[in-house]
Protein backbone atom coordinates (compact mmCIF):
# COMPACT_ATOMS: atom_id res chain seq x y z
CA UNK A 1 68.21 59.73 13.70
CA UNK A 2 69.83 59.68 10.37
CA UNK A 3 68.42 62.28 8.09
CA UNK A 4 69.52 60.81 3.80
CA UNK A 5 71.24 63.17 1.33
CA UNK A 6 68.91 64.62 -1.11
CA UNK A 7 70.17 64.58 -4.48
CA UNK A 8 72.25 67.62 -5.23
CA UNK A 9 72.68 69.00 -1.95
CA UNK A 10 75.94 66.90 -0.97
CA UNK A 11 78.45 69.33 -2.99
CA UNK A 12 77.62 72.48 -3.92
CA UNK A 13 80.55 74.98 -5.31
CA UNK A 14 80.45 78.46 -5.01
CA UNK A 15 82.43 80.83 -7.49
CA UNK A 16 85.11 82.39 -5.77
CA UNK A 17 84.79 85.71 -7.24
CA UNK A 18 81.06 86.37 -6.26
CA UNK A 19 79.87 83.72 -4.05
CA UNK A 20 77.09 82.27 -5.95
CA UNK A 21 76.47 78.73 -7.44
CA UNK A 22 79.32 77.66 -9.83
CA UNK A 23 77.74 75.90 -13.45
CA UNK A 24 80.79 76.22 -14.85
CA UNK A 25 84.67 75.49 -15.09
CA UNK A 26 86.85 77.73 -16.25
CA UNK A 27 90.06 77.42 -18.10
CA UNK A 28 91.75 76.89 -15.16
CA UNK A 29 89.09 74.06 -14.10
CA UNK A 30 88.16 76.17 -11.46
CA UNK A 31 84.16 76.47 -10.76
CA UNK A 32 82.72 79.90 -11.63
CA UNK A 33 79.52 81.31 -12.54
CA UNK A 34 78.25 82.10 -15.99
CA UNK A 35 79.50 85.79 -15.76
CA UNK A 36 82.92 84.96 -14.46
CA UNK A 37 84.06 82.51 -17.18
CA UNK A 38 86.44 84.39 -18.81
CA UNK A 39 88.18 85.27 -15.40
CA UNK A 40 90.98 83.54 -14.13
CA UNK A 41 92.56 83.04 -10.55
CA UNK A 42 96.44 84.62 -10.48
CA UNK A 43 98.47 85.39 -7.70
CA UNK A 44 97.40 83.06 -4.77
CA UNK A 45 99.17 83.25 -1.90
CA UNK A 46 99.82 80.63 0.73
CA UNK A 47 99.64 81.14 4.62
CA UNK A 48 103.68 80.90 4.48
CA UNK A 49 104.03 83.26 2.15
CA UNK A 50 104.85 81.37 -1.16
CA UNK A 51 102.49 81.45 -4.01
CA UNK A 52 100.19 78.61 -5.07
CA UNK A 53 100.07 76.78 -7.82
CA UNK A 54 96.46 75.67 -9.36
CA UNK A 55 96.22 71.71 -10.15
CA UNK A 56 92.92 69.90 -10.85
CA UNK A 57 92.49 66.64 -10.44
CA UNK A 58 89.84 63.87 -9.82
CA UNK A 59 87.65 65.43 -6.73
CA UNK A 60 88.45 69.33 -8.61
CA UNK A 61 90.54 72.14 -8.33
CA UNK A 62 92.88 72.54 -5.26
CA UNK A 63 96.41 74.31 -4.82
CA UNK A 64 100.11 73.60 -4.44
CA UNK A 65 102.75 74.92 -2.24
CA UNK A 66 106.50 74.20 -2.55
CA UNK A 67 106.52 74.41 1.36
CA UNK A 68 103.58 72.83 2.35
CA UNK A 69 102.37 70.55 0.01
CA UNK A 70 98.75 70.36 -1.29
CA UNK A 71 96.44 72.79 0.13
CA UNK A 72 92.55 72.47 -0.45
CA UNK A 73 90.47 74.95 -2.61
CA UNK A 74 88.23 76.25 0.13
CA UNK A 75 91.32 76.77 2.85
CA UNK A 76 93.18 78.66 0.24
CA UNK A 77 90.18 80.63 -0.82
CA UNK A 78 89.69 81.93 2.92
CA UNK A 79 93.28 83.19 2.92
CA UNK A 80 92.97 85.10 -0.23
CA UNK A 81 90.36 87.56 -1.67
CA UNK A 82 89.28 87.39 -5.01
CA UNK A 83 86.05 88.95 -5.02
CA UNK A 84 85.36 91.43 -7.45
CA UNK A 85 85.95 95.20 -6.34
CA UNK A 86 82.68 96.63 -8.02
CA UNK A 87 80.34 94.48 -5.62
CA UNK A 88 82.67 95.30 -2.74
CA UNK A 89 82.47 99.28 -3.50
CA UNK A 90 78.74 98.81 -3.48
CA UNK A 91 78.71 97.22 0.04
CA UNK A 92 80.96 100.02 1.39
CA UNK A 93 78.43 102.44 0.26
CA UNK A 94 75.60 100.65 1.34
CA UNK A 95 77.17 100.38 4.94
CA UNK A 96 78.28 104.41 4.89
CA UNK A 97 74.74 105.44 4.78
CA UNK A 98 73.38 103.14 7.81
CA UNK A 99 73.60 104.98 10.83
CA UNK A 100 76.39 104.08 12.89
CA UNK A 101 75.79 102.82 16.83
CA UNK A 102 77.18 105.35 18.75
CA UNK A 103 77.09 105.88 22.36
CA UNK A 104 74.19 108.19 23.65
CA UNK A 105 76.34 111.10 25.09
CA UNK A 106 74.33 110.94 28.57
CA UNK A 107 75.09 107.62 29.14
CA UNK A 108 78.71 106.00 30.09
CA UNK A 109 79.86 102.23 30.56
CA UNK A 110 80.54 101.31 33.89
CA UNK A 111 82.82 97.71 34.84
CA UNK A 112 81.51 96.35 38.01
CA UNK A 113 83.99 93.70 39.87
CA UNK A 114 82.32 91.21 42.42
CA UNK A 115 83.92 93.31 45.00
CA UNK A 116 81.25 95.48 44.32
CA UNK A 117 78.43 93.58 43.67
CA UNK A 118 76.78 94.42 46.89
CA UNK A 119 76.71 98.55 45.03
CA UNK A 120 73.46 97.31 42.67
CA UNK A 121 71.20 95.88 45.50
């Protein structure tokens, strides 16, 4: 069954430094959100090593490497990090003060071949 697109759900661009819904370019013609405006993206780096180069063009932002070619905003943004460091501070401290699963000391984890199947019945 073919389920139609509803209208604004086809493309929907996050902002690379926060993760929520971009309503904005930026200088750069990269999508942000309304608090990261005034940032811009520097020092990209490609999967071979050489740095990227920002273009924009008709279907939006995507990057440029000498050594292999034109390389697509969202692959490049899952090689590099650009979140901010405040937000990812917070979520270090917020994990710190979960308690950790650690083995029960009474208890240890035993590997069981097929060999010895016959042991649990």
């Amino acid at each position: 069954m073919r389920i139609p697109k509803k209208y604004g759900q086809s493309k929907v661009d996050k902002c690379p430094f926060c993760n929520m819904p971009a309503v904005v370019n930026n200088s750069q013609g990269v999508p942000v959100c309304s608090k990261h405006r005034d940032k811009k993206l520097e020092d990209a780096k490609c999967v071979c090593g050489e740095t990227l180069e920002l273009r924009t063009g008709k279907f939006g932002a995507y990057f440029h490497c000498l050594n292999c070619g034109n390389i697509s905003f969202s692959k490049a943004m899952s090689v590099n990090d650009f979140t901010d460091k405040k937000s990812q501070d917070s979520k270090k401290d917020s994990d710190s003060e979960k308690p950790k699963n650690e083995p029960r000391l009474g208890r240890k984890e035993i590997t069981v071949t097929s060999d010895e199947l016959d042991f649990l019945y």
